[in-house]
N, C-alpha and C. Protein backbone atom coordinates (compact mmCIF):
# COMPACT_ATOMS: atom_id res chain seq x y z
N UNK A 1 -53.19 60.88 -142.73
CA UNK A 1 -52.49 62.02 -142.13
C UNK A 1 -50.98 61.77 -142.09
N UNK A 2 -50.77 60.41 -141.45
CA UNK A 2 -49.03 60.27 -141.72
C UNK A 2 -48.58 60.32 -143.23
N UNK A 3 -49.04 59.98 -143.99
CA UNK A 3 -48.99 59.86 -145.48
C UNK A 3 -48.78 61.54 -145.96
N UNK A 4 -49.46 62.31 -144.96
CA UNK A 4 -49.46 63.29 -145.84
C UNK A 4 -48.08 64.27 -145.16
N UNK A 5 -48.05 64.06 -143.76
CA UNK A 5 -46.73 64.35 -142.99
C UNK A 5 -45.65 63.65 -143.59
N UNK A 6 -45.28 62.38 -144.20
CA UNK A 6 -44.27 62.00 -144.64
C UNK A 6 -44.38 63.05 -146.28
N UNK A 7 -44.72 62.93 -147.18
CA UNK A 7 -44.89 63.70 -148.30
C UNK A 7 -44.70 65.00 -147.89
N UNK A 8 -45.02 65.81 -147.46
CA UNK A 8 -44.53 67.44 -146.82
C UNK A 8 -42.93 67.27 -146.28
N UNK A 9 -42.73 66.01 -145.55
CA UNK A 9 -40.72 66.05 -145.25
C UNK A 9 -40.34 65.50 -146.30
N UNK A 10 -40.92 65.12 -147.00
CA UNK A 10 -39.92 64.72 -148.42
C UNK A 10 -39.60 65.61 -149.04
N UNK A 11 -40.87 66.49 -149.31
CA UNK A 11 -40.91 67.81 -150.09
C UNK A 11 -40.23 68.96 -149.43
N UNK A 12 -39.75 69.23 -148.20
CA UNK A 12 -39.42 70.33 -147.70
C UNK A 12 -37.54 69.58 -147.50
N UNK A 13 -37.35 68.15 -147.83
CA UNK A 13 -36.07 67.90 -147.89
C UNK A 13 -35.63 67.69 -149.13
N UNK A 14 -36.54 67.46 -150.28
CA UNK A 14 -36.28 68.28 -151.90
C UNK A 14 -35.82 69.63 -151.99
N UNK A 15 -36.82 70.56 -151.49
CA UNK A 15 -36.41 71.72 -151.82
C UNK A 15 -35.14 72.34 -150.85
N UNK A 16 -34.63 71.56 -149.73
CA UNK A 16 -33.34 71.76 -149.11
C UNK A 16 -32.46 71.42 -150.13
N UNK A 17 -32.34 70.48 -150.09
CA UNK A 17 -31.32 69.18 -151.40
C UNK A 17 -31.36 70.40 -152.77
N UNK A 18 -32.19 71.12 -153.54
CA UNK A 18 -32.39 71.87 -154.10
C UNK A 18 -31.81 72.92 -154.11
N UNK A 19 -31.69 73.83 -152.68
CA UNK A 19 -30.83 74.86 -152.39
C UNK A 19 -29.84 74.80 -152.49
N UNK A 20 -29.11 73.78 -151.56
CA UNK A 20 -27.93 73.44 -151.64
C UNK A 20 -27.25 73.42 -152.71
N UNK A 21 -28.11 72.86 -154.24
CA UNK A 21 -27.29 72.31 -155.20
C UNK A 21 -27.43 74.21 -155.88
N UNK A 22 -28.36 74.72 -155.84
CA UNK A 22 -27.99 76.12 -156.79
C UNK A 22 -27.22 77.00 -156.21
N UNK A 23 -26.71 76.99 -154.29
CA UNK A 23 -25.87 77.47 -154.09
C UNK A 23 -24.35 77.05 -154.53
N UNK A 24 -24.06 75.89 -154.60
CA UNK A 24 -23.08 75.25 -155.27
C UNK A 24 -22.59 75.24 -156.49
N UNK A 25 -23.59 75.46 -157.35
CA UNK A 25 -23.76 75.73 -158.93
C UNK A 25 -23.26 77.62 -159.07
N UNK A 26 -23.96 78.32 -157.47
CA UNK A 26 -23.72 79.41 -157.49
C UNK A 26 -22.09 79.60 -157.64
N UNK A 27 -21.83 79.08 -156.69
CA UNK A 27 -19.73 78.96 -156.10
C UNK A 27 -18.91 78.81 -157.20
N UNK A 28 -19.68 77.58 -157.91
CA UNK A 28 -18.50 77.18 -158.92
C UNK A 28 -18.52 77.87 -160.54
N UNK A 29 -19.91 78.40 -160.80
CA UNK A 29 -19.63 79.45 -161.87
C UNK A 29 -19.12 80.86 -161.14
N UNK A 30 -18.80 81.01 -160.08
CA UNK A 30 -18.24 82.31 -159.72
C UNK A 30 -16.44 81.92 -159.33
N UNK A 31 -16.75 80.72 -158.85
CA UNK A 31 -14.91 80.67 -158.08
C UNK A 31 -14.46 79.09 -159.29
N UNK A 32 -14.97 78.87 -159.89
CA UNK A 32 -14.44 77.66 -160.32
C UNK A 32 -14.60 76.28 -159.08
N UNK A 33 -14.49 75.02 -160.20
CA UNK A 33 -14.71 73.77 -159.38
C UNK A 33 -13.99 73.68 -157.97
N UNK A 34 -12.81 73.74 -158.20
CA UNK A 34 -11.96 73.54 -157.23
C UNK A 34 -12.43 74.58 -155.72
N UNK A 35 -13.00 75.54 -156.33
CA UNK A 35 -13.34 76.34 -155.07
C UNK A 35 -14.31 75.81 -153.95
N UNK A 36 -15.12 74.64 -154.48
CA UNK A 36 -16.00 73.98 -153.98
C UNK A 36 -15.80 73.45 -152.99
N UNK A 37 -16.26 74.20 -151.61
CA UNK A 37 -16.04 73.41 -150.04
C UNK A 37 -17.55 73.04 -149.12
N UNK A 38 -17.29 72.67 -148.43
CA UNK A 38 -19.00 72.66 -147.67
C UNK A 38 -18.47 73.52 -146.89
N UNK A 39 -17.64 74.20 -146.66
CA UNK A 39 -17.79 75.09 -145.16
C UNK A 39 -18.48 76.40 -146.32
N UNK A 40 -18.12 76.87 -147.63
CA UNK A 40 -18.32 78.10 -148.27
C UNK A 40 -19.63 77.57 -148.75
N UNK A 41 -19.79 76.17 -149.14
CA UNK A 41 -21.31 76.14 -149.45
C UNK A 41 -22.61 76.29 -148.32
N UNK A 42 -22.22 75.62 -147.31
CA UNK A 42 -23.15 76.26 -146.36
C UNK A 42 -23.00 77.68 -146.05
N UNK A 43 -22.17 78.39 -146.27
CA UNK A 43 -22.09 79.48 -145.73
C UNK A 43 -23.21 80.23 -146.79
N UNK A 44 -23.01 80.04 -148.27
CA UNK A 44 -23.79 80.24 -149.29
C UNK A 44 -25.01 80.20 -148.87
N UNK A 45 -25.67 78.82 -148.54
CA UNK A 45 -26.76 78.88 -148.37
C UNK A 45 -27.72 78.90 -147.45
N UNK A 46 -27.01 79.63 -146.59
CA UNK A 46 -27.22 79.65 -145.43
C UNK A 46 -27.93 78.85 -143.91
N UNK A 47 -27.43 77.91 -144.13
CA UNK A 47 -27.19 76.86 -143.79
C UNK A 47 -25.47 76.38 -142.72
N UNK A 48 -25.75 75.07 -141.52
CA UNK A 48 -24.47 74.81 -140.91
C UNK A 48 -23.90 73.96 -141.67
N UNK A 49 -22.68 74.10 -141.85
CA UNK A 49 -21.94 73.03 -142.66
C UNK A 49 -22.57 71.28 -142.28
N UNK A 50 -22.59 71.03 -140.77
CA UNK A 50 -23.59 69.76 -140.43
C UNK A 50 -24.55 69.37 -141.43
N UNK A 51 -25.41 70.97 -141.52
CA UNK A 51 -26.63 70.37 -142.25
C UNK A 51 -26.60 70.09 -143.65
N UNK A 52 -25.45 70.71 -144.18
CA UNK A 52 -24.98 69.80 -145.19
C UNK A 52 -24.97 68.79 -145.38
N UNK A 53 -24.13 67.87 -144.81
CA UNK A 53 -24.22 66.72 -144.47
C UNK A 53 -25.97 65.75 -144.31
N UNK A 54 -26.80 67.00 -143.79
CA UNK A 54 -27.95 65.86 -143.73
C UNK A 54 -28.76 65.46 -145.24
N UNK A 55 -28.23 66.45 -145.86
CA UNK A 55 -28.52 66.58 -147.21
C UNK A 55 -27.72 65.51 -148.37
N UNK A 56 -26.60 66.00 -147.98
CA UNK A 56 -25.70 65.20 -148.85
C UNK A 56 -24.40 64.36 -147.80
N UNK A 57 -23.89 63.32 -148.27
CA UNK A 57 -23.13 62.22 -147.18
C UNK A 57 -22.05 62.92 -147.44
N UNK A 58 -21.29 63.65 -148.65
CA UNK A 58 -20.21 64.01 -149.08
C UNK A 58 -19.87 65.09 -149.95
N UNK A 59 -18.79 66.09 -149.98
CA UNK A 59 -18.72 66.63 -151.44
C UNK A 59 -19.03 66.34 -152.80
N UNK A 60 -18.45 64.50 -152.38
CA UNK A 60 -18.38 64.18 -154.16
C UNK A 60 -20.39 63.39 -154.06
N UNK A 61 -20.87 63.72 -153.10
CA UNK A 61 -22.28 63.35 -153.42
C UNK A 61 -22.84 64.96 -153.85
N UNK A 62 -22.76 65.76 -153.66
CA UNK A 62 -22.94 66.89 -154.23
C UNK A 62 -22.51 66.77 -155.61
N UNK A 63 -21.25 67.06 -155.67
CA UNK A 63 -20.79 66.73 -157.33
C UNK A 63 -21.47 65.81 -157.76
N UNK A 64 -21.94 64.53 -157.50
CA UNK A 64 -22.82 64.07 -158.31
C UNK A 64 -24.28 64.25 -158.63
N UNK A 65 -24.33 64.59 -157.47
CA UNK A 65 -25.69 65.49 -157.77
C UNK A 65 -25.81 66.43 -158.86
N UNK A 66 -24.83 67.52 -159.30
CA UNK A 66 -24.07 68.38 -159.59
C UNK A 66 -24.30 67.77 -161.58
N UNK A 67 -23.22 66.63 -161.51
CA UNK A 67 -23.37 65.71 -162.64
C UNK A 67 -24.25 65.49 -163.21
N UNK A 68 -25.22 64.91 -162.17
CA UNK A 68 -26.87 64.55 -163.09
C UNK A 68 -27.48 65.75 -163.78
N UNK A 69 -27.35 66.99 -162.74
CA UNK A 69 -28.08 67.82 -163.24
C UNK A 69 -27.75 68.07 -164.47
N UNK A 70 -26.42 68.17 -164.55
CA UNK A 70 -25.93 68.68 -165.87
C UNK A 70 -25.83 68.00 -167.00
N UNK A 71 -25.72 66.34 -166.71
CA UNK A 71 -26.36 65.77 -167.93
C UNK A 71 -28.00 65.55 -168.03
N UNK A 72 -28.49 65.77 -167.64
CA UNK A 72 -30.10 65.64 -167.47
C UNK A 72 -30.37 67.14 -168.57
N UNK A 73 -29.21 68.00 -168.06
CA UNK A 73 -30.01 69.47 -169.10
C UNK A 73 -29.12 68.87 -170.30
N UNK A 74 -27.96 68.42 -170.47
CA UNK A 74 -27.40 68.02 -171.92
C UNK A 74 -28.59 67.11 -172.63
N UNK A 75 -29.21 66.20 -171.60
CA UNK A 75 -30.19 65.35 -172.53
C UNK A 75 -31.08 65.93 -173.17
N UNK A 76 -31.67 67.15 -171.78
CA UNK A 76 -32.69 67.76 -172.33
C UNK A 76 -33.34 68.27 -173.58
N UNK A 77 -31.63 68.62 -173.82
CA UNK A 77 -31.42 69.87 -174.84
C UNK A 77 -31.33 68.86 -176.20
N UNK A 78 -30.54 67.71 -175.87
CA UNK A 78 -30.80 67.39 -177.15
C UNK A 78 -31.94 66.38 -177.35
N UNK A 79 -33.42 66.17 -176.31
CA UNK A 79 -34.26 65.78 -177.10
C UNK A 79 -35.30 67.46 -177.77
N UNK A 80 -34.70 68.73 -177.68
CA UNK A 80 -35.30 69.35 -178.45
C UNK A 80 -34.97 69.92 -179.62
N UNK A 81 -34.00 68.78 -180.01
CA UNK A 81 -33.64 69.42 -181.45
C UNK A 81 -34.04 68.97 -182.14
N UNK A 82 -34.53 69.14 -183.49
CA UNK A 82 -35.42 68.61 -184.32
C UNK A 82 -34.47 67.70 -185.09
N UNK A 83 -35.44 66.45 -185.96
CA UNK A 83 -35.41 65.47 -186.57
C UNK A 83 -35.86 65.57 -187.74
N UNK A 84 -35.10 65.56 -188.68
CA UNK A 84 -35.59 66.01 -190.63
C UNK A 84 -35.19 65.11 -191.19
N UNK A 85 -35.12 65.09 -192.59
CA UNK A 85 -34.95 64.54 -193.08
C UNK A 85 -33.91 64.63 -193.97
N UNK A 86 -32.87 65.60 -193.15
CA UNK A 86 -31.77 65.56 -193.55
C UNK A 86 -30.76 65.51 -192.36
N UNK A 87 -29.69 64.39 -192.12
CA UNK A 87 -28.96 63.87 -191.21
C UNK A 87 -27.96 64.68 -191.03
N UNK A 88 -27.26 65.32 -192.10
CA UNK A 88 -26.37 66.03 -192.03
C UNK A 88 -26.63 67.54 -191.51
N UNK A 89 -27.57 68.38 -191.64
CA UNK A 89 -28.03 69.62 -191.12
C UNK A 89 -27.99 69.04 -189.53
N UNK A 90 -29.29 67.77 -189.49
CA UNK A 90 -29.46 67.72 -188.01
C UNK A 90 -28.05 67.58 -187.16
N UNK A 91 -27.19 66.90 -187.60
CA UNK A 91 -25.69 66.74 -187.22
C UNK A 91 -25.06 68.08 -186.69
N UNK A 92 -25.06 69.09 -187.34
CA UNK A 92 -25.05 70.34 -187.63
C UNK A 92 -25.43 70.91 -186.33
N UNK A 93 -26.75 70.81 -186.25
CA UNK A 93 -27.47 71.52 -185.43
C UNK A 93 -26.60 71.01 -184.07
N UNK A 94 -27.09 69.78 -183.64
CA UNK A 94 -26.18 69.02 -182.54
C UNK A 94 -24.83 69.63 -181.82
N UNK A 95 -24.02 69.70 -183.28
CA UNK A 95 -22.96 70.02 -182.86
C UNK A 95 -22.73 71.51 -182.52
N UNK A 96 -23.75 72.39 -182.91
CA UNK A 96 -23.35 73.90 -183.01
C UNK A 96 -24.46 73.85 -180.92
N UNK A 97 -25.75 73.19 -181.11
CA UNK A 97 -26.37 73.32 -179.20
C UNK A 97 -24.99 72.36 -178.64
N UNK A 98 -24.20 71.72 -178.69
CA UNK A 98 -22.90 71.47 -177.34
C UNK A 98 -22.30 72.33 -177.42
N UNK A 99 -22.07 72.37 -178.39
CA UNK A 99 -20.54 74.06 -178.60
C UNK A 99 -21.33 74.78 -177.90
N UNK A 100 -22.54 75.58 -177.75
CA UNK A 100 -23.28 76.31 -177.25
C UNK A 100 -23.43 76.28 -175.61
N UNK A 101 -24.18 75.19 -175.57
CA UNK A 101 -23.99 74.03 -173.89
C UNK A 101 -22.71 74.12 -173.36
N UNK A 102 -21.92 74.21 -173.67
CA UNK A 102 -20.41 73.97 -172.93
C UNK A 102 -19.74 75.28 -172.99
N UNK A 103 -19.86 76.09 -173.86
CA UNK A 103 -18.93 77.31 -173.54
C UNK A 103 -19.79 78.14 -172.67
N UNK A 104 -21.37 77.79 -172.39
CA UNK A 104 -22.05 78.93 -171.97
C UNK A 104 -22.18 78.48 -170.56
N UNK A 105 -21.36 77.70 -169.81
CA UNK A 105 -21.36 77.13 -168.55
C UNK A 105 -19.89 76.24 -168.23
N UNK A 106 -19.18 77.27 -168.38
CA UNK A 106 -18.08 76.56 -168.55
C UNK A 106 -17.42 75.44 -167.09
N UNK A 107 -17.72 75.57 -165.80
CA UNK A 107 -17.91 74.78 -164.59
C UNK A 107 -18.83 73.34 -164.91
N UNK A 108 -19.79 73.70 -165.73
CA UNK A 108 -21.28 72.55 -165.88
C UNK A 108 -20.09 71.28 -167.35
N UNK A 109 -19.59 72.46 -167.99
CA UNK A 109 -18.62 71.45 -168.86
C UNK A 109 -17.67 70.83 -168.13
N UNK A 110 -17.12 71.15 -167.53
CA UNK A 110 -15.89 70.99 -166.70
C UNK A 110 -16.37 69.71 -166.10
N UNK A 111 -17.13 69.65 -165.32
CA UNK A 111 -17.45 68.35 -164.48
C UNK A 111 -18.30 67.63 -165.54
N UNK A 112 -18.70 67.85 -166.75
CA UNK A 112 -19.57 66.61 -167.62
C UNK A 112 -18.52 65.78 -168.13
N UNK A 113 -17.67 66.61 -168.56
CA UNK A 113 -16.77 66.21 -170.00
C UNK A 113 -15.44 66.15 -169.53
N UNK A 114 -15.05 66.89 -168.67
CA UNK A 114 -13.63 66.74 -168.65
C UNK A 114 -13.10 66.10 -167.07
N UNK A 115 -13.85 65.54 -166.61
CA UNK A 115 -13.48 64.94 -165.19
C UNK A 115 -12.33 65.46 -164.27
N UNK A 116 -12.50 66.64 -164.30
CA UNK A 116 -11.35 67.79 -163.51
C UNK A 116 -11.95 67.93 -162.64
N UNK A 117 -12.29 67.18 -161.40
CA UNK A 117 -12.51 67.36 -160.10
C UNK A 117 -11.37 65.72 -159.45
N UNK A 118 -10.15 65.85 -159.02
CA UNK A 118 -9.46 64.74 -158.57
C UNK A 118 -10.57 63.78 -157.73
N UNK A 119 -10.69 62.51 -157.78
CA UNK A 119 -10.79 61.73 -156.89
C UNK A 119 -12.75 61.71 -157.11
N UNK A 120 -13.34 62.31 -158.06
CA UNK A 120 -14.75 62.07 -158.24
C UNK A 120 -14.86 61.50 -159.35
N UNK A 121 -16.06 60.90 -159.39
CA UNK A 121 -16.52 59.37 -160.06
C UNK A 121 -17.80 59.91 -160.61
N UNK A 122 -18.48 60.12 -161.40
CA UNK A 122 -20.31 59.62 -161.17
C UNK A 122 -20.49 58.79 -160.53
N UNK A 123 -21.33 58.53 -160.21
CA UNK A 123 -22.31 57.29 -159.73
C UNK A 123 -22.83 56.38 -160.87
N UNK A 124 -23.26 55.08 -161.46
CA UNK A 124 -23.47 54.38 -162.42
C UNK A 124 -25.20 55.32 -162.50
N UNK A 125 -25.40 55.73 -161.84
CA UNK A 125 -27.26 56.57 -162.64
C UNK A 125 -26.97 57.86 -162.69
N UNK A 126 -25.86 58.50 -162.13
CA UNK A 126 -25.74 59.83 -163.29
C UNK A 126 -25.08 59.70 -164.27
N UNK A 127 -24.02 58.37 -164.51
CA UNK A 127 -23.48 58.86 -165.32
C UNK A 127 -24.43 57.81 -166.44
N UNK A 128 -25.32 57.47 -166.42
CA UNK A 128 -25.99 56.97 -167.22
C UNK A 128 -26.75 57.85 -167.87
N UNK A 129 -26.76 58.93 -167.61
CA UNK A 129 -27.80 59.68 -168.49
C UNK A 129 -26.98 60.33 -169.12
N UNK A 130 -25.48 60.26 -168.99
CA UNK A 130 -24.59 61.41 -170.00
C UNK A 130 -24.33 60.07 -170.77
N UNK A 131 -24.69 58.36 -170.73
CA UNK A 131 -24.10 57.65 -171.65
C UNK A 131 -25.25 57.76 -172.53
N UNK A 132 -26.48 58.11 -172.40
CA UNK A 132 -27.77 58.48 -172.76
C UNK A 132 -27.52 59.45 -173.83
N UNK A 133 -26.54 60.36 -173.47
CA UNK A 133 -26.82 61.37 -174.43
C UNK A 133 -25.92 61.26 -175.61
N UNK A 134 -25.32 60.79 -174.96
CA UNK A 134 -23.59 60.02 -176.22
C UNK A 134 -24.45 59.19 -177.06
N UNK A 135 -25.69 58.01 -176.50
CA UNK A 135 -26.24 57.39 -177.41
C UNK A 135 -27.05 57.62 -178.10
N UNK A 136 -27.20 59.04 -178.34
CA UNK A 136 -28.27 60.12 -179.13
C UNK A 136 -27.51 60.60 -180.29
N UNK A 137 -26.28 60.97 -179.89
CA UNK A 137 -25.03 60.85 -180.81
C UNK A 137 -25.26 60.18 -181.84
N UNK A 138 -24.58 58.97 -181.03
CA UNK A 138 -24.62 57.70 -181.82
C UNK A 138 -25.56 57.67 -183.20
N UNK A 139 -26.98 57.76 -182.50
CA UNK A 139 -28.05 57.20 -183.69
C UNK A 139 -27.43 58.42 -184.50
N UNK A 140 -27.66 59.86 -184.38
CA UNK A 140 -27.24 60.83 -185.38
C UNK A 140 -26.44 60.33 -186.26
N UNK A 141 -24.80 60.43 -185.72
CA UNK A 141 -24.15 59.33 -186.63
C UNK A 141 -24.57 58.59 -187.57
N UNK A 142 -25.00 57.54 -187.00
CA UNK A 142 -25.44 56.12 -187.48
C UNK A 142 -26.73 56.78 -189.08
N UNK A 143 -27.26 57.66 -188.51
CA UNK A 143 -28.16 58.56 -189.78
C UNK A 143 -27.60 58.93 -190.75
N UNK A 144 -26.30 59.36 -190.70
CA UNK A 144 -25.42 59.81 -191.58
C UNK A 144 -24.85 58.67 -192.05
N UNK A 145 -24.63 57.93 -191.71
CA UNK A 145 -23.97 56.81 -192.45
C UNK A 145 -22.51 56.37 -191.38
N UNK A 146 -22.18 57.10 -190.44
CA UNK A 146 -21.28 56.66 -189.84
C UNK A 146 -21.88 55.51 -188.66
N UNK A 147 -20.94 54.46 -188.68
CA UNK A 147 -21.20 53.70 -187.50
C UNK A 147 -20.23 52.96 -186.90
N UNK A 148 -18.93 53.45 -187.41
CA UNK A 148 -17.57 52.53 -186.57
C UNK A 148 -17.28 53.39 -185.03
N UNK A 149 -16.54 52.83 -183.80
CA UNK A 149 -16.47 52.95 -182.78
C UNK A 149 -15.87 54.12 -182.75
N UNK A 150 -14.41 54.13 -183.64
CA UNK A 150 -13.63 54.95 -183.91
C UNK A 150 -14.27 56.09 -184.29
N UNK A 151 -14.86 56.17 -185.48
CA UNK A 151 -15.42 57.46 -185.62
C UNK A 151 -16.41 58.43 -184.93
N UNK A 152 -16.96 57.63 -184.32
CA UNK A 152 -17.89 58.27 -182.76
C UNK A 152 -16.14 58.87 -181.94
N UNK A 153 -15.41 58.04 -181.37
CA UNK A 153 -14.54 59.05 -180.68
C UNK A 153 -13.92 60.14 -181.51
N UNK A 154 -13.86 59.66 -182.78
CA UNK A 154 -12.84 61.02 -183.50
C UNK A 154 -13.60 62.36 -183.59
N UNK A 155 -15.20 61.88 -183.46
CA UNK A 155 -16.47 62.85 -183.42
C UNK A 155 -16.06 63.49 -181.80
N UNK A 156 -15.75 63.13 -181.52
CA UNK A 156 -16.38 63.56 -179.64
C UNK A 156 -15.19 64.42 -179.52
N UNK A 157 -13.65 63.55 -180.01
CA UNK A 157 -12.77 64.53 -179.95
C UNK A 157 -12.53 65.78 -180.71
N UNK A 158 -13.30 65.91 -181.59
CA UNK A 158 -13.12 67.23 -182.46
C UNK A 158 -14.13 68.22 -181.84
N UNK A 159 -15.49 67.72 -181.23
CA UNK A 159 -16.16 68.47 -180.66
C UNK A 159 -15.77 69.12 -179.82
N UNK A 160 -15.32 68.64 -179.08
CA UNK A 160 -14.47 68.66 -177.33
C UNK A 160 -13.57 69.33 -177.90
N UNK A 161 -12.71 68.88 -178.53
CA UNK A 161 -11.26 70.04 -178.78
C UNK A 161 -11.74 71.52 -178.90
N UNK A 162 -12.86 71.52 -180.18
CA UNK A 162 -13.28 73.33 -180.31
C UNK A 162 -13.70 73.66 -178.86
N UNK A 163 -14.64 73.24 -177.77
CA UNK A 163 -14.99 73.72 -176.89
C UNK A 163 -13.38 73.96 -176.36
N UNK A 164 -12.89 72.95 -175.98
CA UNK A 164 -11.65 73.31 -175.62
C UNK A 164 -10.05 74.61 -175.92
N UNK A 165 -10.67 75.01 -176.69
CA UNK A 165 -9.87 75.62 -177.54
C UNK A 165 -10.28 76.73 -177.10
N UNK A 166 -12.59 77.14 -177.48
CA UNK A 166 -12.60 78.12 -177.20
C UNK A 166 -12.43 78.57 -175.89
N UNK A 167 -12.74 77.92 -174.46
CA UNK A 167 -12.96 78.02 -173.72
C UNK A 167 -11.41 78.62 -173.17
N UNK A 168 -10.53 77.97 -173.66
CA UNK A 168 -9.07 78.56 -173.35
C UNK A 168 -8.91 79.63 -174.08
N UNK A 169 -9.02 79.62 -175.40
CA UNK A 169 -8.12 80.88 -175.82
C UNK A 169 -8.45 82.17 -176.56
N UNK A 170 -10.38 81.91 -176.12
CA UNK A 170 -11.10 83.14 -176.75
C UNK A 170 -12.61 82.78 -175.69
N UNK A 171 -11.81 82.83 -174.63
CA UNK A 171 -13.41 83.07 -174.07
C UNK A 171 -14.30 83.81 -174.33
N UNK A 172 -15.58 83.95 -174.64
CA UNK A 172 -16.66 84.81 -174.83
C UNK A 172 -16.84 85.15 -176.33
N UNK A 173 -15.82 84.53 -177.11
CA UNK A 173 -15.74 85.01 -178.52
C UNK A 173 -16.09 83.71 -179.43
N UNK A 174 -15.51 83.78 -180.57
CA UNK A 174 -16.31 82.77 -181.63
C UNK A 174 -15.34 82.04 -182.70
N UNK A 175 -14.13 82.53 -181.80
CA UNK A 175 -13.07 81.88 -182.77
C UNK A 175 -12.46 80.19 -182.97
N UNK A 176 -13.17 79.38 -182.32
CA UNK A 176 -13.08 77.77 -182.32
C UNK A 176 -14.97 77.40 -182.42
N UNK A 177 -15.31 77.92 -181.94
CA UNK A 177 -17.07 77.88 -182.18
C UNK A 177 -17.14 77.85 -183.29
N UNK A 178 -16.81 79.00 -184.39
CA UNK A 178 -17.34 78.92 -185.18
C UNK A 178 -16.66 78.44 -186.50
N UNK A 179 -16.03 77.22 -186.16
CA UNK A 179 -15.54 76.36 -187.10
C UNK A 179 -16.30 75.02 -187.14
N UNK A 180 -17.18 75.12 -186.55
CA UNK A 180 -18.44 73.94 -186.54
C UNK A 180 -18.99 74.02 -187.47
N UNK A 181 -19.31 74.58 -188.51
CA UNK A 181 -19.85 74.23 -189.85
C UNK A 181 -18.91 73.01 -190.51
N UNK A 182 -17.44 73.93 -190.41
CA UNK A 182 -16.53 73.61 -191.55
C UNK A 182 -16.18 71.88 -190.96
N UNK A 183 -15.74 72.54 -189.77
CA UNK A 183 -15.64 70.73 -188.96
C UNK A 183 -16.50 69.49 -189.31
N UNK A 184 -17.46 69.80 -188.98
CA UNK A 184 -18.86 68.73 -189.55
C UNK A 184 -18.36 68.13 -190.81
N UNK A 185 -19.05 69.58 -191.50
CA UNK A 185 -19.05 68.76 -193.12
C UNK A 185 -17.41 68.09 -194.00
N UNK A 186 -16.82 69.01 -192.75
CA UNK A 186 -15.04 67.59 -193.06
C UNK A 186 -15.18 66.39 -192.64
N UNK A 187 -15.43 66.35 -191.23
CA UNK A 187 -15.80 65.09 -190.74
C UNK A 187 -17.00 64.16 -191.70
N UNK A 188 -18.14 64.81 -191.94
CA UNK A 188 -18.99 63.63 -193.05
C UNK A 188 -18.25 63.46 -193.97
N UNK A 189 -17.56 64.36 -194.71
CA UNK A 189 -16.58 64.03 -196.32
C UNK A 189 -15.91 62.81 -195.95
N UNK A 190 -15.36 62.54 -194.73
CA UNK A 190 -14.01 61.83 -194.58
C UNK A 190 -14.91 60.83 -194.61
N UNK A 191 -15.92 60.72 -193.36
CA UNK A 191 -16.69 59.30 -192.65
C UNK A 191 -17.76 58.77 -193.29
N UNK A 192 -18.85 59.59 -193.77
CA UNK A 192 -19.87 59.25 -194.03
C UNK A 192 -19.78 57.92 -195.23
N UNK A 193 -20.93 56.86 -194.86
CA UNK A 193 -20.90 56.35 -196.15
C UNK A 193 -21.73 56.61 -197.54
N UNK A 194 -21.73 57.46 -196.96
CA UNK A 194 -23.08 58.22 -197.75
C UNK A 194 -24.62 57.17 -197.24
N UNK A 195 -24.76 56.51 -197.01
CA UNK A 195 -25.83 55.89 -196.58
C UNK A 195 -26.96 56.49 -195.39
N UNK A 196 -26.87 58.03 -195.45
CA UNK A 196 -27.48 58.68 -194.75
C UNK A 196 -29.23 58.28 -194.97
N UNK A 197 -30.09 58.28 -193.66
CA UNK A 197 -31.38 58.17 -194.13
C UNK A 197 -32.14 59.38 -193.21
């Protein structure tokens, strides 16, 4: 019976911890990161700012909360992209679901990728699952024939720049998006050793 009373407060302080975080998720795709307070998030979720607190110790424990989620769906997403037997399409694909992932949540990018919240950190286990997903990258890469350090960042920065680009200077449109074909297959011309398998 205590077993089953402790399991029911775990579960009814999940699905608190739960609220909290989609009211928060609510705030910041409507007002942006910075708008993010516990007095407007409890107010959100109707909830006392206190009980915030019983939930989470801090803002930036929210934001990390916040973090995981959002690399946990980046992982997600890329264990459902398929694996062929051609490295360069799959590359392709990759790069066209982030471009996708990041302009279509532009707050969820904001705190993965661009660390624009002053004075927040991950935690070493959320941010382990966004080094998780970088190392999904990696093998892609490494399929194609790329495997120097350098060229993984020159990869990340060209990715990041188009999101960046679109997200600034054509929101909702397709004018840095949709240079992800051409990007790729420049980037393999330059890098690849051809040793793709």
């Amino acid at each position: 019976m205590l077993k089953e009373r402790g399991n029911w407060r775990e579960a009814r302080r999940e699905n608190a911890r739960a609220s909290v975080l989609a009211a928060a998720w609510e705030l910041v795709r409507e007002e942006g990161l910075a708008a993010l307070s516990l007095r407007e998030l409890a107010r959100r979720a109707g909830i006392t700012t206190p009980t915030v607190y019983a939930y989470f110790e801090s803002k930036n424990a929210i934001l990390d909360a916040m973090f995981a989620q959002a690399a946990q769906a980046f992982l997600d997403l890329k264990a459902t992209l398929p694996v062929t037997d051609q490295p360069a399409e799959d590359l392709l694909t990759e790069a066209r679901a982030f471009i996708t992932f990041c302009v279509s949540d532009i707050p969820r990018y904001q705190l993965l990728f661009q660390h624009s919240v002053p004075g927040f950190t991950p935690s070493p286990e959320s941010y382990e699952l966004a080094v998780a997903a970088l190392e999904r990258t990696r093998e892609l890469l490494a399929r194609n024939g790329v495997h120097d350090q350098r060229q993984l960042d020159i990869w990340t920065a060209i990715t990041t720049g188009l999101v960046d680009q679109q997200v600034s200077n054509d929101p909702g449109g397709d004018r840095w998006s949709g240079l992800v074909d051409d990007v790729t297959r420049m980037f393999l011309a330059q890098y690849s050793s051809g040793e793709s398998v």
